[in-house]
C-alpha atoms as a PDB file:
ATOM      1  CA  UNK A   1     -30.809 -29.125  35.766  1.00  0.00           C
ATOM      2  CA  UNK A   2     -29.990 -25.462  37.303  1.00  0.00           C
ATOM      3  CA  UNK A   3     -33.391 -24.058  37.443  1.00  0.00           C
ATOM      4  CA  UNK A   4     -36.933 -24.267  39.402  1.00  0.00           C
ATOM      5  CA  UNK A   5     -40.452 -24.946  37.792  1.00  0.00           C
ATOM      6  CA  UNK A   6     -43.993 -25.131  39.642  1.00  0.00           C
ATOM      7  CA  UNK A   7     -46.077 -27.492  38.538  1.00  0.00           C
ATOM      8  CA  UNK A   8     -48.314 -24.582  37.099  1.00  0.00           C
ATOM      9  CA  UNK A   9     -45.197 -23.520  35.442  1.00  0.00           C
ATOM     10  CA  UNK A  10     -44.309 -27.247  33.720  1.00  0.00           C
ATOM     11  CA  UNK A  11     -48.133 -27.403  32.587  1.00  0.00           C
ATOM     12  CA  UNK A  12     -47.879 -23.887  30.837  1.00  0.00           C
ATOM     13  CA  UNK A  13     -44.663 -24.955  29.131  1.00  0.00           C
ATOM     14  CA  UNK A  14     -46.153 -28.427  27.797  1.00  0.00           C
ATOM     15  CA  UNK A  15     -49.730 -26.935  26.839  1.00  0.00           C
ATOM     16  CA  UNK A  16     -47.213 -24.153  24.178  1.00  0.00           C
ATOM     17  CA  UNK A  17     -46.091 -27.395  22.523  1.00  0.00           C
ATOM     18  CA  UNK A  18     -48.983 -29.088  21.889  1.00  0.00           C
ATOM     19  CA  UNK A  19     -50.186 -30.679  24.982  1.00  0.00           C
ATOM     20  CA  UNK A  20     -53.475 -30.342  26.619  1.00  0.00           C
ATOM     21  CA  UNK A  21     -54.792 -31.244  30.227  1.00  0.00           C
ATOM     22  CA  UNK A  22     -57.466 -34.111  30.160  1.00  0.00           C
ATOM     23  CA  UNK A  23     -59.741 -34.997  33.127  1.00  0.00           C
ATOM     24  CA  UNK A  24     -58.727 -36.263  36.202  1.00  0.00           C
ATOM     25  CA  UNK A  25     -60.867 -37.562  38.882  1.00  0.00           C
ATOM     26  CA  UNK A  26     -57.675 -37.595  41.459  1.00  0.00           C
ATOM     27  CA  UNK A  27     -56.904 -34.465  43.117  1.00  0.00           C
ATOM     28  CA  UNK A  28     -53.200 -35.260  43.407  1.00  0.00           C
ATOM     29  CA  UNK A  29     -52.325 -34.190  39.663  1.00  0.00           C
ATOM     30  CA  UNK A  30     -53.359 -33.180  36.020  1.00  0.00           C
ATOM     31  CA  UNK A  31     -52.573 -35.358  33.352  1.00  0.00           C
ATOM     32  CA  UNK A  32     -50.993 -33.586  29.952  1.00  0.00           C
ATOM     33  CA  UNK A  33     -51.688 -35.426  26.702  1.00  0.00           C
ATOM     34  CA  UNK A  34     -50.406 -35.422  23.100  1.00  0.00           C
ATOM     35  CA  UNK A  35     -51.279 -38.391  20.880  1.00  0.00           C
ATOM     36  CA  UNK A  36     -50.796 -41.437  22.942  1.00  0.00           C
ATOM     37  CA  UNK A  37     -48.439 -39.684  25.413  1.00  0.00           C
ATOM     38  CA  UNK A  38     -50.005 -39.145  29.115  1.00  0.00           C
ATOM     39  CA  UNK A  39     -47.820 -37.149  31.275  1.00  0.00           C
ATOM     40  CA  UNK A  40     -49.038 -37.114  35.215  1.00  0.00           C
ATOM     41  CA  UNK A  41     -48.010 -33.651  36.524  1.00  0.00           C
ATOM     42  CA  UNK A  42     -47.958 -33.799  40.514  1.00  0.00           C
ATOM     43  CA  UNK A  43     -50.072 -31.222  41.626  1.00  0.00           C
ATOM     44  CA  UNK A  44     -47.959 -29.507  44.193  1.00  0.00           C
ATOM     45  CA  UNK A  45     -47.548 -26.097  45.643  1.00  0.00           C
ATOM     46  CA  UNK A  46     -44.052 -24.608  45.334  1.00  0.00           C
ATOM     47  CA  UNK A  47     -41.285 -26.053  43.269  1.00  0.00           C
ATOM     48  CA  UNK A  48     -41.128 -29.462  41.806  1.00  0.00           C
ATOM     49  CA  UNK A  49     -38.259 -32.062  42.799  1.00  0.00           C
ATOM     50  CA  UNK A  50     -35.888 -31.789  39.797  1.00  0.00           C
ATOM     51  CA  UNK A  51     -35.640 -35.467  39.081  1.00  0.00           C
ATOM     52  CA  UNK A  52     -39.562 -35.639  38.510  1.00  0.00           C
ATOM     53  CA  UNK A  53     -38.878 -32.419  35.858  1.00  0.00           C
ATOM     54  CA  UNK A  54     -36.396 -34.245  34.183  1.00  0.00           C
ATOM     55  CA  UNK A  55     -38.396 -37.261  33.867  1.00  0.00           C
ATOM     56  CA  UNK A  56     -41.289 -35.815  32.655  1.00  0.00           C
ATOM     57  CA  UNK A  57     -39.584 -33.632  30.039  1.00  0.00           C
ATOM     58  CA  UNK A  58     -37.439 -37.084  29.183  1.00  0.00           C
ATOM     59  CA  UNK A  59     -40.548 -38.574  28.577  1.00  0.00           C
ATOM     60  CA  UNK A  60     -42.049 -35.359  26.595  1.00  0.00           C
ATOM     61  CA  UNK A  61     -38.806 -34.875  24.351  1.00  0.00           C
ATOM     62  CA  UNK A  62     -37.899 -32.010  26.182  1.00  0.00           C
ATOM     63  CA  UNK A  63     -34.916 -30.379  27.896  1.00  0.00           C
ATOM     64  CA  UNK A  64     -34.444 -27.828  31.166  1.00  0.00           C
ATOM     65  CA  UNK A  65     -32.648 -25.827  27.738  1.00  0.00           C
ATOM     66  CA  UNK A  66     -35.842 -26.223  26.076  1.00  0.00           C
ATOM     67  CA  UNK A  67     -37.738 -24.970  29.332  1.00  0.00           C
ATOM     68  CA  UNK A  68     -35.082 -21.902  29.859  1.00  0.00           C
ATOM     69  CA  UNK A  69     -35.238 -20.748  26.447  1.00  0.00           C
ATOM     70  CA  UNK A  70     -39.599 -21.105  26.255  1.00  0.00           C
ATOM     71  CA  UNK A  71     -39.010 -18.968  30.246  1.00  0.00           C
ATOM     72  CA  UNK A  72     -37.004 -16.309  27.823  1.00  0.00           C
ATOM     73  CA  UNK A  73     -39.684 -15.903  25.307  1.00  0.00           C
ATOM     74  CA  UNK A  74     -42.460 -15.119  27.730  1.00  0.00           C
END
């Protein structure tokens, strides 16, 4: 992938395209929805294992590219 994200970071970048948290009882995540899509976001201090980014911005429709060039924008 090439680059870091917090989880703070990964929640940011899905909430600018159209996600939005909804309300978890656990204390171990957040959960980002869009439509019918739920995304669990672990809800860890530092930066995310890279595999669980991928994943999540698989699932999403997303890229690290996609990630890097929303970073660049900021």
């Amino acid at each position: 992938m090439g680059f870091t994200i917090t989880a703070a970071e990964l929640i940011a970048f899905l909430a600018s395209k159209g996600f939005h948290r909804e309300t978890e009882r656990a204390r171990h995540g957040v959960k980002m929805v869009k439509s019918s899509l739920r995304l669990p976001i672990p809800a860890h201090t530092g930066d995310m294992k890279p595999g669980t980014v991928k994943d999540i911005l698989r699932k999403a429709g997303y890229t690290g590219s996609d990630v890097m060039k929303w970073r660049n924008e900021q």
